[in-house]
Protein backbone atom coordinates (compact mmCIF):
# COMPACT_ATOMS: atom_id res chain seq x y z
CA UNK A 1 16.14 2.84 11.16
CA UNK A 2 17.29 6.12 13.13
CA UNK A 3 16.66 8.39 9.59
CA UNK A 4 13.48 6.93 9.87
CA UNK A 5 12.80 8.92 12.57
CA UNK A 6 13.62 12.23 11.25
CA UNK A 7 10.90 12.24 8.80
CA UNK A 8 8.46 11.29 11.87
CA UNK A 9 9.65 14.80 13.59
CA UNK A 10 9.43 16.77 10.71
CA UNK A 11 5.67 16.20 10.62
CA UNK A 12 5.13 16.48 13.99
CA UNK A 13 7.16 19.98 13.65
CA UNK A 14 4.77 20.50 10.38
CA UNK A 15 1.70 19.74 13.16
CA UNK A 16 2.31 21.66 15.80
CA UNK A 17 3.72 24.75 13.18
CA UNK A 18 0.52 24.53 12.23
CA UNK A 19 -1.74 24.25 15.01
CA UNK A 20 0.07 26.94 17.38
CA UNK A 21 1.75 29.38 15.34
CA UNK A 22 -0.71 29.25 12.37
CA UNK A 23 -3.68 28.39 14.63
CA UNK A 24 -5.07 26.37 11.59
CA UNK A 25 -8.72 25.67 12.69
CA UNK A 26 -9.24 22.94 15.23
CA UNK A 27 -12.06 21.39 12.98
CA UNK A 28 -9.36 20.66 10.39
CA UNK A 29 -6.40 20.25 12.62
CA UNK A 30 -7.04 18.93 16.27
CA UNK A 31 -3.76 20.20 19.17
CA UNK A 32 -1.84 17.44 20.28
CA UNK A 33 -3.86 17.31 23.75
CA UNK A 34 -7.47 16.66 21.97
CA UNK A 35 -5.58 14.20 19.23
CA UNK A 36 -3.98 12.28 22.30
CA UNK A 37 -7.09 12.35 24.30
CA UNK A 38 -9.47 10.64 21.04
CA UNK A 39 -6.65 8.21 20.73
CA UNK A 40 -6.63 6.65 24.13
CA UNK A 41 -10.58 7.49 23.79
CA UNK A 42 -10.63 5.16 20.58
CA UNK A 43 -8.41 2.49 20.91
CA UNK A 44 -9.77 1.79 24.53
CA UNK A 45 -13.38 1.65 22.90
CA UNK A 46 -15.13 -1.96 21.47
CA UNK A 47 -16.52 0.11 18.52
CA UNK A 48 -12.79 0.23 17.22
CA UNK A 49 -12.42 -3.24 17.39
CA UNK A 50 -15.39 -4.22 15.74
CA UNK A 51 -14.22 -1.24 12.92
CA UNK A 52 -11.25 -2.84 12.73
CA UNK A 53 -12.61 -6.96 12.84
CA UNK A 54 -14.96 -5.85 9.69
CA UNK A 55 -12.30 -4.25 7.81
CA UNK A 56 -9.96 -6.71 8.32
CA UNK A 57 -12.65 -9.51 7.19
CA UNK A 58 -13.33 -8.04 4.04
CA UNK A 59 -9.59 -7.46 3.52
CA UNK A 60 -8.27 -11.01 3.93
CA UNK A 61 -11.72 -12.96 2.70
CA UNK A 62 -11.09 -10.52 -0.84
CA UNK A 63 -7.27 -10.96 -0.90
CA UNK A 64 -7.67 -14.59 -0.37
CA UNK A 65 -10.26 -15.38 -2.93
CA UNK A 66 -7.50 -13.29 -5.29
CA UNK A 67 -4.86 -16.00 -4.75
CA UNK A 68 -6.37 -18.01 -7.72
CA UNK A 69 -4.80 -15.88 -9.69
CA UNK A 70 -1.62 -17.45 -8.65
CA UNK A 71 -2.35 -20.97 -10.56
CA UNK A 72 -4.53 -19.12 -13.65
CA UNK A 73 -1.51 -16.43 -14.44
CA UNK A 74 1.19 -19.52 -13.75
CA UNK A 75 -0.84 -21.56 -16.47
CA UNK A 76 -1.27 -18.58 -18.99
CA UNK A 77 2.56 -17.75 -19.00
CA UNK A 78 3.69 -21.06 -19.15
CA UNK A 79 1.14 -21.42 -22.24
CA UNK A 80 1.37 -18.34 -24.40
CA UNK A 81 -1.22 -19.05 -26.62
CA UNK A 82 -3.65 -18.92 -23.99
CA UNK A 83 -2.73 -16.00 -22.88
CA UNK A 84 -2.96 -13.97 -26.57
CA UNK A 85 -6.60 -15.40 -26.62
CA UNK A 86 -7.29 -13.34 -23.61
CA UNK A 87 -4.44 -10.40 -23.23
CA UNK A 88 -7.26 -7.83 -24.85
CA UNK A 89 -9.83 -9.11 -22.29
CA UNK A 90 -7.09 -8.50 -19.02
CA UNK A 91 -5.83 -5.05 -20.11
CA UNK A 92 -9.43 -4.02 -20.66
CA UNK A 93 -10.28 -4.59 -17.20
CA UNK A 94 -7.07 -3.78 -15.62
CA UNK A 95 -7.34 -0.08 -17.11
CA UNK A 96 -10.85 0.10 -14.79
CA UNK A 97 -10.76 1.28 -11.27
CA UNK A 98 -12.03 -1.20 -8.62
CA UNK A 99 -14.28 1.12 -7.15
CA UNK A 100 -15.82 2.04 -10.68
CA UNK A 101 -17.14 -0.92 -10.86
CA UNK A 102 -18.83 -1.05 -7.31
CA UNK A 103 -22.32 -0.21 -7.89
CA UNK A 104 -22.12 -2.88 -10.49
CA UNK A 105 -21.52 -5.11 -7.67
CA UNK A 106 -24.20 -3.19 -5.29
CA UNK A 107 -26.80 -4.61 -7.64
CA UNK A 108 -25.45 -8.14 -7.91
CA UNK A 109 -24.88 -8.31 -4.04
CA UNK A 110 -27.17 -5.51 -2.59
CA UNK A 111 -25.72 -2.24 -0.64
CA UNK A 112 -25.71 -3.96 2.88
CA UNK A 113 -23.70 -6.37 4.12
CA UNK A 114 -19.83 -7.26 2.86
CA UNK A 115 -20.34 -9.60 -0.66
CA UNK A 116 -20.27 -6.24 -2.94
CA UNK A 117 -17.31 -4.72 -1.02
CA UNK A 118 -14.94 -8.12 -0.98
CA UNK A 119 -16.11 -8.57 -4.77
CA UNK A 120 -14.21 -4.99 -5.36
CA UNK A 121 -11.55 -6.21 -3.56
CA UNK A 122 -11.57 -9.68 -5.60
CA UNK A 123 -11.56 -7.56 -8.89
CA UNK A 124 -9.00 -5.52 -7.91
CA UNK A 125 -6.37 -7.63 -6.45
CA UNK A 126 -6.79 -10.61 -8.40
CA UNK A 127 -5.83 -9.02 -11.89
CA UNK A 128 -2.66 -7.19 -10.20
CA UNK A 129 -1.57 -10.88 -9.35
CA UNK A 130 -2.07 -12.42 -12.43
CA UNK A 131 -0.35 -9.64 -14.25
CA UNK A 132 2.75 -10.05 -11.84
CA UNK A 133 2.29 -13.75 -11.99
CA UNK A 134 2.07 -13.78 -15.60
CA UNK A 135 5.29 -11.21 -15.96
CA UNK A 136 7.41 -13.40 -13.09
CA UNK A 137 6.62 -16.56 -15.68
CA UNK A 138 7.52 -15.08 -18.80
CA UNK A 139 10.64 -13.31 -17.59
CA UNK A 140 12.37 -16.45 -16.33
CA UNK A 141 15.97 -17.08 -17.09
CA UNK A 142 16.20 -19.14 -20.95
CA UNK A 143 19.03 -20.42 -19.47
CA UNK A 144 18.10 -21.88 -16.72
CA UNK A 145 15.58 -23.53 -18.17
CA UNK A 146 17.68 -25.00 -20.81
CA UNK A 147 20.07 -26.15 -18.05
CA UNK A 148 16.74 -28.14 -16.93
CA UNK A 149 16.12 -29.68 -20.21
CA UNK A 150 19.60 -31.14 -20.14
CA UNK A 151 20.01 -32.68 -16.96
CA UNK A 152 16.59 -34.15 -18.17
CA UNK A 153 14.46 -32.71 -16.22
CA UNK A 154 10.25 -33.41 -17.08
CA UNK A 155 8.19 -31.32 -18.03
CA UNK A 156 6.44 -30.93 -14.26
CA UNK A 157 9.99 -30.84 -12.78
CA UNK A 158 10.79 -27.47 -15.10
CA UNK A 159 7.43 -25.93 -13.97
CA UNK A 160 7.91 -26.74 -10.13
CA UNK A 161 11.43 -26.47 -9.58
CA UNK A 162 12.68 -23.51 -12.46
CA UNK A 163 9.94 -21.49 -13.74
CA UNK A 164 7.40 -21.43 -10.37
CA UNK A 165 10.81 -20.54 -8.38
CA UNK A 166 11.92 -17.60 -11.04
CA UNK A 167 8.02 -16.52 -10.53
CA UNK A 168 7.83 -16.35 -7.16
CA UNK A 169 9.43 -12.74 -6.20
CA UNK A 170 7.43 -11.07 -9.05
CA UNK A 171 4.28 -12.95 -7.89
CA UNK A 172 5.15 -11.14 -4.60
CA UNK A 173 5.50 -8.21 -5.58
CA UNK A 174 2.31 -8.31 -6.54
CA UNK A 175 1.17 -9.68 -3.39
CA UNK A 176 2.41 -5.99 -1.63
CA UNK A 177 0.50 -3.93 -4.56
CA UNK A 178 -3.05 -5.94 -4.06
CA UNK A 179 -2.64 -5.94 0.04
CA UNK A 180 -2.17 -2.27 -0.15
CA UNK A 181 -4.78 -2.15 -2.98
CA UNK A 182 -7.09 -3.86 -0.89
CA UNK A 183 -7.18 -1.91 2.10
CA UNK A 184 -7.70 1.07 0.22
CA UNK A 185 -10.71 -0.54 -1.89
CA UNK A 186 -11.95 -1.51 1.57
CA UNK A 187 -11.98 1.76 3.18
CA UNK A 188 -13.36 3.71 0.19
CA UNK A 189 -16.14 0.87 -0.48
CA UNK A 190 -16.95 1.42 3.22
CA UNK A 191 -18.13 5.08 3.35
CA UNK A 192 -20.46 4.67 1.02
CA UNK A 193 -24.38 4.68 1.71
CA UNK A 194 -24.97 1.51 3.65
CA UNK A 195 -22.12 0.53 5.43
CA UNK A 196 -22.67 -0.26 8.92
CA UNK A 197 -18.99 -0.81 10.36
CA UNK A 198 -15.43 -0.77 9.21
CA UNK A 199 -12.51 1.59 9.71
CA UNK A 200 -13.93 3.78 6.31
CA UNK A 201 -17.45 4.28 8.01
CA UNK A 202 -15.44 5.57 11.39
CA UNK A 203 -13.75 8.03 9.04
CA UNK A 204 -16.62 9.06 7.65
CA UNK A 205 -18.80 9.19 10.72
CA UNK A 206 -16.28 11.44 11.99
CA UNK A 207 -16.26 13.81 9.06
CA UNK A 208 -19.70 14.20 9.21
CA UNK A 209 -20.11 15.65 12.60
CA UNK A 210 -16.58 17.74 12.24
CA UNK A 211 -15.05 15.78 14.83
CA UNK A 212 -11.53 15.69 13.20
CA UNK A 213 -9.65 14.29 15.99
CA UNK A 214 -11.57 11.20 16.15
CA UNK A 215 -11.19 11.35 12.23
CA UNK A 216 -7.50 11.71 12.38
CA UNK A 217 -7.01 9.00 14.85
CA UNK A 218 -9.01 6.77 12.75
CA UNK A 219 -6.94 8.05 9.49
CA UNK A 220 -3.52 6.64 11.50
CA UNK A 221 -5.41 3.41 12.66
CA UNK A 222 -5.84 2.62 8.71
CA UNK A 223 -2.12 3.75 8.14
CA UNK A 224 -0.55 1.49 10.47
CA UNK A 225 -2.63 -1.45 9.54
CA UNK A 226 -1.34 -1.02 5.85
CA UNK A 227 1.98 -0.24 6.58
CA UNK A 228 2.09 -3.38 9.04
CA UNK A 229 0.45 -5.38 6.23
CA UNK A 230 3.35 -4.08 3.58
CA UNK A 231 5.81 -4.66 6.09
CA UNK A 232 4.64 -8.44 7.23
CA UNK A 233 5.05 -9.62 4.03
CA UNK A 234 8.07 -8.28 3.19
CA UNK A 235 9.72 -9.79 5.84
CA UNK A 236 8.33 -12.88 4.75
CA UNK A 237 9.94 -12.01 1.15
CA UNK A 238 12.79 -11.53 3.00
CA UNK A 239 13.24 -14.58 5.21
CA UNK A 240 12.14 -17.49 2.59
CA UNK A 241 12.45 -15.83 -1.05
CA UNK A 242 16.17 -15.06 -0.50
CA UNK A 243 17.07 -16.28 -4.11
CA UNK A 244 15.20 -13.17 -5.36
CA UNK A 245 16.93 -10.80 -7.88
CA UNK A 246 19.80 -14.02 -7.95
């Protein structure tokens, strides 16, 4: 934890290089003072919190509705044959970006509100967890599975207590991907023409009028909610999938 630190100094070192020995221009690069002084300035403020409740609504609402591609991609690997009838169809739409696809969903939803932005996120993360699903089924030990069918183990049994089990650090892995895919979906969908709130529009609010210190602090507001996010779950990977890579 104590190298983590080190790379934490180096870019404050980079920062204040920059700012007093470079004098890089204040619009691009706020001093330390005016950075500190947005920063107590914006986390003290409601209009954070509200930034921060929308963002996170979209998030989890779009993440969540992706966790049916848990039982779908659990279903295809176990049955192969479904899953040839539709491989074409998944690495089609896995090769598009999420956010190409988002004035598709502006006409289907309309530009206001949060439907079009948490169907990007649905898009997104749900075919990232069916592809890890579907890998963390079909890459289960043989043998273990055979030691299943000889202790006479049903059908069900094999699928609960073998295969879901081998599945479930892959399907975690993609977990991480589509939480940090979301967030990023999130924040791009929201500075787009319409948005009303969310940590995105704050960003780009801030741009717009050259206030870069209320940009930046926004900016590491986003960064610490993702890398919270990565690290929540995995310490929960940690603490109850401790058979993974066994």
């Amino acid at each position: 934890m104590r190298l983590a630190w080190i790379g934490i100094l180096l870019i404050v070192a980079f920062w204040l290089t920059a700012v007093y020995i470079f004098h890089i221009d204040p619009i691009i690069l706020p001093t330390p003072r005016t950075f500190g002084e947005s920063l107590i300035e914006t986390i003290t403020s409601i209009t954070l919190l509200k930034d921060l409740a929308a963002t996170l609504y979209r998030l989890f609402l779009g993440f969540g509705i992706s966790l049916i591609a848990v039982p779908i991609g659990l279903i295809m690997g176990y049955y192969p044959k479904i899953y040839n009838a539709f491989e074409v169809v998944i690495d089609f739409f896995r090769s598009i970006p999420s956010v190409a696809l988002y004035p598709v969903f502006i006409w289907l939803y309309g530009i206001s509100g949060s439907k079009a932005k948490i169907a990007v996120v649905v898009f997104g993360c749900s075919l990232i967890i069916l592809i890890n699903t579907l890998s963390g089924v079909m890459n289960c030990h043989k043998d273990r599975i055979m030691v299943a069918k000889t202790m006479r183990f049903s059908n069900f049994q094999i699928f609960t207590k073998v295969i879901f089990l081998e599945a479930l650090p892959q399907i975690f892995v993609g977990f991480r991907v589509s939480i940090s895919l979301a967030l990023i979906v999130v924040v791009v969908t929201e500075m787009f023409i319409g948005s009303t709130s969310g940590l995105g529009k704050s960003i780009y609010d801030a741009q717009q009028i050259l206030h870069s210190a209320r940009m930046w602090t926004s900016i590491l507001v986003t960064g610490l909610l993702g890398y919270s996010l990565n690290k929540g779950l995995m310490w929960f990977e940690k603490r109850y999938i401790h058979w993974a890579g066994k």
